[in-house]
Protein backbone atom coordinates (compact mmCIF):
# COMPACT_ATOMS: atom_id res chain seq x y z
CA UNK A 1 0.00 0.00 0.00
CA UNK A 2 3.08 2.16 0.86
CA UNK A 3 4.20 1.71 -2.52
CA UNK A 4 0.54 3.61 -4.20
CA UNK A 5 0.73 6.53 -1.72
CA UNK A 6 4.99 7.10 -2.94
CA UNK A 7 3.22 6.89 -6.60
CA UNK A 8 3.01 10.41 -8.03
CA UNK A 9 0.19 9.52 -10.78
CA UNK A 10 -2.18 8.56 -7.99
CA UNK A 11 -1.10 11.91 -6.09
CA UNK A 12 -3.45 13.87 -7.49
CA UNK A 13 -6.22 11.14 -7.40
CA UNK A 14 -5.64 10.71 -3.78
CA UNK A 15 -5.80 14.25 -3.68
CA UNK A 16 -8.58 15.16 -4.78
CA UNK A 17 -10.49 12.71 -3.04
CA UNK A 18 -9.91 13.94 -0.09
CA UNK A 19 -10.87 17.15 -0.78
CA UNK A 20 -13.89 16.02 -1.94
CA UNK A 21 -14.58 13.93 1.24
CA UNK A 22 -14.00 17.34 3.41
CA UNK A 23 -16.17 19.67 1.05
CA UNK A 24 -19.16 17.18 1.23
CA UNK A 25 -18.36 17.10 4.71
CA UNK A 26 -19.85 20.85 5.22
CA UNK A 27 -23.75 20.22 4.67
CA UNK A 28 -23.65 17.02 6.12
CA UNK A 29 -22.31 18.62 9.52
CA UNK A 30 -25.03 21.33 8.71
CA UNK A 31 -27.65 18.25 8.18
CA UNK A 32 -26.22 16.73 11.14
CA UNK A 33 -27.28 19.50 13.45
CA UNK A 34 -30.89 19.80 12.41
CA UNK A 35 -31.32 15.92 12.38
CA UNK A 36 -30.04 15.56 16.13
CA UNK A 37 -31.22 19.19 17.06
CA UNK A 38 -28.04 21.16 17.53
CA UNK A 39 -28.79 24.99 18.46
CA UNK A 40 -26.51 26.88 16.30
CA UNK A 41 -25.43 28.81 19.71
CA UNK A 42 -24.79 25.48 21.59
CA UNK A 43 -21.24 25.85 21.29
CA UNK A 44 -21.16 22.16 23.80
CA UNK A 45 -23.36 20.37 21.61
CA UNK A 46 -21.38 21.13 18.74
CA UNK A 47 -18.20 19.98 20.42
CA UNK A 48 -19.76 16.80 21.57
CA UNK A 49 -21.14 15.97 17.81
CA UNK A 50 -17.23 16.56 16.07
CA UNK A 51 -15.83 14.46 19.37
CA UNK A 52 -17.67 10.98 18.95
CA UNK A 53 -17.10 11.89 15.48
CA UNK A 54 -13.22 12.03 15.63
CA UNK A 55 -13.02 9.43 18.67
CA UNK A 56 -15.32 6.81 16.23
CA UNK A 57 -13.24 7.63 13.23
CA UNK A 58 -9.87 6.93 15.02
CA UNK A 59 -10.85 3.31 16.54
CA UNK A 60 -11.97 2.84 12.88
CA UNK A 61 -8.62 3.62 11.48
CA UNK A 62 -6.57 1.98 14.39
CA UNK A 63 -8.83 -1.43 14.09
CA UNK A 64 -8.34 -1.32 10.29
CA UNK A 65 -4.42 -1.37 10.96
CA UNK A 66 -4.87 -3.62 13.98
CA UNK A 67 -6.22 -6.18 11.37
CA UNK A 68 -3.52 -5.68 8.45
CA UNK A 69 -0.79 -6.37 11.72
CA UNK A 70 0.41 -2.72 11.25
CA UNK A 71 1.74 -1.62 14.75
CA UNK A 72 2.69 2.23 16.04
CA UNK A 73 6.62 0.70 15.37
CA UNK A 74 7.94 3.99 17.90
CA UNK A 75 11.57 4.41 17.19
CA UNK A 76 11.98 6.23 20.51
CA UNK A 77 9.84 5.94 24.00
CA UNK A 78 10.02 9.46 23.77
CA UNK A 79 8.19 10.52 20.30
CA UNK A 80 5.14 9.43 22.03
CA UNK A 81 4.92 13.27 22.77
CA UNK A 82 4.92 13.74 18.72
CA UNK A 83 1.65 11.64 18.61
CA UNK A 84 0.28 13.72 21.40
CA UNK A 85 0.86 16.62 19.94
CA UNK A 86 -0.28 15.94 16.81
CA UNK A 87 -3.74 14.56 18.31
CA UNK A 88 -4.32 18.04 20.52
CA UNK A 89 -2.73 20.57 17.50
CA UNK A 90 -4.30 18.68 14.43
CA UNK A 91 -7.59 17.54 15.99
CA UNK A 92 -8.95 19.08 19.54
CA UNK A 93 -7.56 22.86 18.99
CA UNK A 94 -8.45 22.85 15.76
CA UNK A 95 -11.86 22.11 15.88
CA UNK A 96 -12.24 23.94 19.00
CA UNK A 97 -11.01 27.37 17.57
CA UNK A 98 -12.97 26.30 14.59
CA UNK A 99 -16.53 25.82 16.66
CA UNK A 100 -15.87 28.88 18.58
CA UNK A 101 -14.91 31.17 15.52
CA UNK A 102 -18.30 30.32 13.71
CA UNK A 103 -20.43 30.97 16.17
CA UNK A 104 -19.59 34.48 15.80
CA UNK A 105 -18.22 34.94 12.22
CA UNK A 106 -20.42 35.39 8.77
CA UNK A 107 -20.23 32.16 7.29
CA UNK A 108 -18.70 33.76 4.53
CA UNK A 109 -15.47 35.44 6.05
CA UNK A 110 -14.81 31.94 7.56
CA UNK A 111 -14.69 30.03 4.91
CA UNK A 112 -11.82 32.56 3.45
CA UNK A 113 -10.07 32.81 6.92
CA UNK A 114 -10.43 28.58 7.47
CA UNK A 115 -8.82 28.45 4.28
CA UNK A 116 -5.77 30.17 5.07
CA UNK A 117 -4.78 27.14 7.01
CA UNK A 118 -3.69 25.44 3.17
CA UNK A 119 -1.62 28.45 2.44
CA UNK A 120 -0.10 29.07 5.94
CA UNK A 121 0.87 24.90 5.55
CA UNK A 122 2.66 26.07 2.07
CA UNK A 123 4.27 28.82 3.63
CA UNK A 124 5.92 26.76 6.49
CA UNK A 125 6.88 23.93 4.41
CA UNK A 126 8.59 25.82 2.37
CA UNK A 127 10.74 27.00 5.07
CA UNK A 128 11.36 24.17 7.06
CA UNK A 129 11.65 21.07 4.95
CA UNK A 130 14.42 20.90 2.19
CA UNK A 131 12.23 18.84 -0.31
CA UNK A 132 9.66 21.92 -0.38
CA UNK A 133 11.14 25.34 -2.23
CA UNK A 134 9.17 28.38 -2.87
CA UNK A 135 8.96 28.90 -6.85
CA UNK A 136 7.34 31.71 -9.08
CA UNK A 137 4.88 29.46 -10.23
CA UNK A 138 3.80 27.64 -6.65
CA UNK A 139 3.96 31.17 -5.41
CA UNK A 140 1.36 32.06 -8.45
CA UNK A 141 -0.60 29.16 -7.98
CA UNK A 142 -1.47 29.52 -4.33
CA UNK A 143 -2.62 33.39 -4.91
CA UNK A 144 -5.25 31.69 -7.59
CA UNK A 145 -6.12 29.22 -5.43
CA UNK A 146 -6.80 32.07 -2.71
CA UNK A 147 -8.44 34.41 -5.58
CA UNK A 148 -10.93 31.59 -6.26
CA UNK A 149 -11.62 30.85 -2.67
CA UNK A 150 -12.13 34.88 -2.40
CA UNK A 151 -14.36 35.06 -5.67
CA UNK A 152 -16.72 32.45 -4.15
CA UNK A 153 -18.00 34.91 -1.25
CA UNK A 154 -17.35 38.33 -2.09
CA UNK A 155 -20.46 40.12 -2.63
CA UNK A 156 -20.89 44.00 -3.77
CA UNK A 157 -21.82 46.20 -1.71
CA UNK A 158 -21.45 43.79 1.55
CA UNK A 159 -19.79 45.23 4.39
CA UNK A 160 -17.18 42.40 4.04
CA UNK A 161 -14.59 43.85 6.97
CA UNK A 162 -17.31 44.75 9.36
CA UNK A 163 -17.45 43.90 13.08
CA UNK A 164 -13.97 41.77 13.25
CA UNK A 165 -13.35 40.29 16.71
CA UNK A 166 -10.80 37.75 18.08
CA UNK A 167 -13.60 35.51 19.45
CA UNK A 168 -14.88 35.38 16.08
CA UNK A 169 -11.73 36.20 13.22
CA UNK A 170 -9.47 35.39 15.87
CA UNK A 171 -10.65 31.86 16.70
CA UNK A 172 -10.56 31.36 12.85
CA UNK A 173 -7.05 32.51 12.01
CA UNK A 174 -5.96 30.19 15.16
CA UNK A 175 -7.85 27.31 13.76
CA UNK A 176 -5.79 27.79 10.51
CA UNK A 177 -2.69 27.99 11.87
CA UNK A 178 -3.91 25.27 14.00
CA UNK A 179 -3.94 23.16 10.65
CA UNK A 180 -0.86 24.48 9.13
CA UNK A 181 0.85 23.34 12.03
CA UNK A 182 -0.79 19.94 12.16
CA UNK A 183 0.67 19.37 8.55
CA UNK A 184 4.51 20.01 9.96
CA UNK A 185 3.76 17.83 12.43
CA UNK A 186 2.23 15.02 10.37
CA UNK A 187 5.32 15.59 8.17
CA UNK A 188 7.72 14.99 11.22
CA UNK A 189 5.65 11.87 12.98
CA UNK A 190 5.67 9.87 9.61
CA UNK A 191 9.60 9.99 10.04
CA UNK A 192 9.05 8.24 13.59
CA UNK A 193 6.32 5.92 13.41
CA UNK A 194 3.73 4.09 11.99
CA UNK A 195 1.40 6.87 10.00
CA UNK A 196 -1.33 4.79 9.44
CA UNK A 197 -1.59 4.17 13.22
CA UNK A 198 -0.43 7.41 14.37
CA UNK A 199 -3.45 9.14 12.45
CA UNK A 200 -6.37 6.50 13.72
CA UNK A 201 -4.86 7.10 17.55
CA UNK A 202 -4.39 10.71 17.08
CA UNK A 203 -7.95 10.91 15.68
CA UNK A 204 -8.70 8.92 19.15
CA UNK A 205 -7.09 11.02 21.29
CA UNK A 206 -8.18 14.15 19.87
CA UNK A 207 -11.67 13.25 20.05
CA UNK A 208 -11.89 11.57 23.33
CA UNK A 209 -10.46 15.41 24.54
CA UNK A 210 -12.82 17.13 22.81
CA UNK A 211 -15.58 14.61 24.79
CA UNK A 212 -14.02 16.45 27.84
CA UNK A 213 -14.46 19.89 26.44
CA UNK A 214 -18.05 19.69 25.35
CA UNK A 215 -19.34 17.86 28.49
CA UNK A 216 -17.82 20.54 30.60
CA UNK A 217 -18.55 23.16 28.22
CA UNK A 218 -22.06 21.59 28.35
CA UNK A 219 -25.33 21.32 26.17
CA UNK A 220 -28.27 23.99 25.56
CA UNK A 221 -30.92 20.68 24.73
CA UNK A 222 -31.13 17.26 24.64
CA UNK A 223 -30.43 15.35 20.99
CA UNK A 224 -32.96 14.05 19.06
CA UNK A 225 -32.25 10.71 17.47
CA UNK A 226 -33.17 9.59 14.41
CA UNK A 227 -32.19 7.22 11.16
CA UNK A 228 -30.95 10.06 8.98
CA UNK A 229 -28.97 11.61 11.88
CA UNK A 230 -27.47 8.17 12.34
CA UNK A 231 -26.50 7.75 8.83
CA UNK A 232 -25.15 11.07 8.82
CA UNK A 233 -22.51 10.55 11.73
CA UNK A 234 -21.73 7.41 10.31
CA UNK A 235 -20.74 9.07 6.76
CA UNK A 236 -19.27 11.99 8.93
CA UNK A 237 -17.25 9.12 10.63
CA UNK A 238 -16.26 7.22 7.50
CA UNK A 239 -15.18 10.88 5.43
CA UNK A 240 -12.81 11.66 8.42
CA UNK A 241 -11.30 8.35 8.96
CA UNK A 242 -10.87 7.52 5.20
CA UNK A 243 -9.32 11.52 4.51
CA UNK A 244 -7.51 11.86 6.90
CA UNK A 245 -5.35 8.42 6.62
CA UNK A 246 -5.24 9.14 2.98
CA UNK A 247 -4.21 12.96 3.40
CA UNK A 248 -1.64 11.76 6.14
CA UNK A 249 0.31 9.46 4.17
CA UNK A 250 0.37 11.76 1.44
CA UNK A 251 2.12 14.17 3.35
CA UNK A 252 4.45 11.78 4.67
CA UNK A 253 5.79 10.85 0.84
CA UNK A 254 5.38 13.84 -0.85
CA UNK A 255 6.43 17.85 -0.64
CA UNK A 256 3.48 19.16 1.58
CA UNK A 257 2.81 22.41 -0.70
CA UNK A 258 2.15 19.75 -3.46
CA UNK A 259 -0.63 18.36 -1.56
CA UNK A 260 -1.82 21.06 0.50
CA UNK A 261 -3.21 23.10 -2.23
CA UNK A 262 -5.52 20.89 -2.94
CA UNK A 263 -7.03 22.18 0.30
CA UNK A 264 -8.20 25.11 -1.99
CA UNK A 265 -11.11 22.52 -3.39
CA UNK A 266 -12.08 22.37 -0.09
CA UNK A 267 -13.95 25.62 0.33
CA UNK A 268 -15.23 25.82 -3.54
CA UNK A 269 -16.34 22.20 -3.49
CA UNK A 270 -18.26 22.77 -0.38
CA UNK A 271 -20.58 25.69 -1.88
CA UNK A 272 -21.73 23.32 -4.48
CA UNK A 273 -22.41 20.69 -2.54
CA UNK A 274 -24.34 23.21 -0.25
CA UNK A 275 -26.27 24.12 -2.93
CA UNK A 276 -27.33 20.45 -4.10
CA UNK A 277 -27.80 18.64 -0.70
CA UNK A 278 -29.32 22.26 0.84
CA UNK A 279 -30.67 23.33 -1.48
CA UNK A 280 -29.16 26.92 -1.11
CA UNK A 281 -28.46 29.31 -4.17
CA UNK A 282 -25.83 27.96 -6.98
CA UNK A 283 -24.45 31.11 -8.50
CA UNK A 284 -22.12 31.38 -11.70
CA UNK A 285 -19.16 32.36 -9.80
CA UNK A 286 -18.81 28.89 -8.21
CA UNK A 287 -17.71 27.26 -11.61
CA UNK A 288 -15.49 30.34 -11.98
CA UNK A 289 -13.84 29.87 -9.01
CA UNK A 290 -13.19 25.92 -9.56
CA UNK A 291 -11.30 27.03 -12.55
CA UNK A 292 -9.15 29.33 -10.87
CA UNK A 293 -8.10 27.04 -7.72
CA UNK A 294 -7.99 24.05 -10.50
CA UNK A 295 -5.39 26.39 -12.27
CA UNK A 296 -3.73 27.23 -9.20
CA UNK A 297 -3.01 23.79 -8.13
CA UNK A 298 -1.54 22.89 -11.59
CA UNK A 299 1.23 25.63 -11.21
CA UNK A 300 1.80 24.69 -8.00
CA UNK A 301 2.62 20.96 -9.06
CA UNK A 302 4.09 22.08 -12.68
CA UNK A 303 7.61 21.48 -11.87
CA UNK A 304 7.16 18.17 -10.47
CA UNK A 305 4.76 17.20 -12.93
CA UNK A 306 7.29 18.16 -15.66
CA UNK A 307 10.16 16.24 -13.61
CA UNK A 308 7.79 13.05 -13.63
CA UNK A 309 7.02 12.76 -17.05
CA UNK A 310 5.97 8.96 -18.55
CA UNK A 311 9.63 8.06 -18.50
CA UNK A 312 10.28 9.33 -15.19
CA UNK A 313 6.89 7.83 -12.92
CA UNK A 314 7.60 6.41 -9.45
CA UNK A 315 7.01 2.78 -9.46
C-alpha cells in the first residue's frame, strides 16, 4: 500500500479525493445538526457531535491497521509526545477554535479565513523542509487558489470587513494555523512511526479530549435521534477516517505544498455541494472559481509534474 501513496500519478487522485470527502463534509455537519437538534449557539453540543465523530473515526482507522498487523513501530519511548501533539494541535484545537470562531463569524469570512490554514501549511513547508522550495509558479498558484476561494463569497456592496473580533476572526485565524501546524507535524511523525496508526490514535485522542471539552462546556438541549442523523454521523465518521489516513500518508511521501493546495477545493467544493444537498443558491461564480483554484493547483505541481514525465513515474 506504501508503494501507491509514494506513486506520483495517484497523487493527485488521492488528492482530490480527499478534498472532496471534506467539502461534502460541510452540509452534512449542517444536516447533522438539524437531524439531532443542535442549536446553532450550543457551542457544547457542537463539540460533543465533532468528538464521537473524531473518537469513532480513530478506533476505525486503528482497528483497520490492527487487522492488516500494522503496529505504532515507535523508534523512541520518547516521540510518544509527537503523537500527542499531533492529536491536541491537528484535531482538539483545531476544531475547538474552529466551533468557537463560527459561532460568531459570517459564514462567509470563515470560509476565506479557514482556508488560510492550506496556504499558511505552504508557507511553512517551504521554510522548514528541504524537499519543499518556494517557486514563481507555486507562489502564483497559491494566490489563484486564494483568488478563487475569495471570488466564491465576495459580494458588492457587503460590508465584508465589518465587526472583526478575536472571538470570532481570531478563533478562525488560530484554527488555521492550527492546521498548518498539524501538517509540519504530520510531516515529522511519519519519520518516527507508523502513519497509518499514528493518524487513527491521534484521531482517538483528539476526540476523546474534545468529549471532555463539550461535556464541561455543556449542552443547551437534549439530541434528538433519528435514522438520517445516524447515517449522517456514520458518513461523517467514515469521510474523516478515510481523509484523513489518505491525506496523512500523502504528506508523509510527498512535498506538503504539493498536496496542501488541494485544500483550496475544499472551500469551492463545499458551496456546491451546499447548494445540491441544501438546497441553497448555486451562482455562476462557483464554476469560476473551480477554474481558478484548478489552475492554481496545476502551477503549483508544474515542476514536479514536468520532472515526472511517462519516462520518469515512481514505481
Amino acid at each position: 500500500m506504501e508503494e501507491i501513496f509514494r506513486n506520483s500519478r495517484y497523487k493527485s487522485l488521492m488528492a482530490i479525493f480527499c478534498a472532496f470527502g471534506w467539502s461534502l463534509a460541510y452540509p452534512l455537519i449542517k444536516i447533522g445538526y438539524q437531524e439531532f437538534q443542535i442549536a446553532s449557539a450550543d457551542l457544547g453540543g457542537k463539540i460533543l457531535f465533532a468528538g464521537i465523530r473524531f473518537l469513532f473515526a480513530g478506533l476505525l482507522v486503528s482497528g483497520f491497521c490492527c487487522l492488516r498487523k500494522k503496529k505504532l513501530e515507535l523508534e523512541n519511548k520518547n516521540d510518544l509526545w509527537w503523537l500527542i501533539l499531533l492529536a491536541i494541535v491537528n484535531v482538539t484545537l483545531h476544531y475547538m477554535f474552529a466551533y468557537i470562531g463560527l459561532g460568531y463569524n459570517p459564514s462567509a469570512r470563515s470560509t476565506i479565513l479557514d482556508s488560510m490554514g492550506g496556504f499558511f501549511l505552504i508557507i511553512l513547508s517551504t521554510i522548514i523542509f528541504s524537499d519543499d522550495k518556494i517557486s514563481v509558479p507555486k507562489l502564483f498558484g497559491c494566490v489563484l487558489g486564494f483568488a478563487g476561494i475569495v471570488a466564491i463569497n465576495i459580494q458588492s456592496g457587503a460590508g465584508f470587513f465589518e465587526n472583526i473580533t478575536f472571538r470570532g476572526d481570531g478563533m478562525i485565524l488560530l484554527n488555521a494555523s492550527c492546521a498548518a501546524l498539524g501538517g509540519v507535524i504530520t510531516r515529522v511523525v511519519s519519520k518516527k512511526m507508523n502513519m497509518m496508526q499514528a493518524t487513527g490514535q491521534s484521531m482517538a485522542l483528539g476526540g476523546a479530549l474534545l468529549l471532555v471539552i463539550g461535556f464541561v462546556t455543556g449542552t443547551n438541549n437534549p439530541w434528538s435521534f433519528s435514522i438520517k442523523g445516524i447515517f449522517v454521523l456514520i458518513a461523517l465518521i467514515m469521510i474523516s477516517a478515510v481523509c484523513f489516513a489518505v491525506y496523512n500518508e500523502l504528506l508523509a511521501y510527498h512535498p506538503i505544498s504539493e498536496i496542501a493546495i488541494y485544500n483550496a477545493l475544499i472551500p469551492v467544493l463545499g458551496v456546491i455541494f451546499a447548494a445540491l444537498l441544501l438546497k441553497e443558491e448555486l451562482k455562476w461564480q462557483y464554476f469560476i472559481a473551480v477554474v481558478m483554484v484548478a489552475c492554481g493547483v496545476y502551477l503549483v505541481n508544474m515542476v514536479h509534474l514536468k520532472s515526472n514525465g511517462p519516462a520518469n513515474r515512481d514505481l
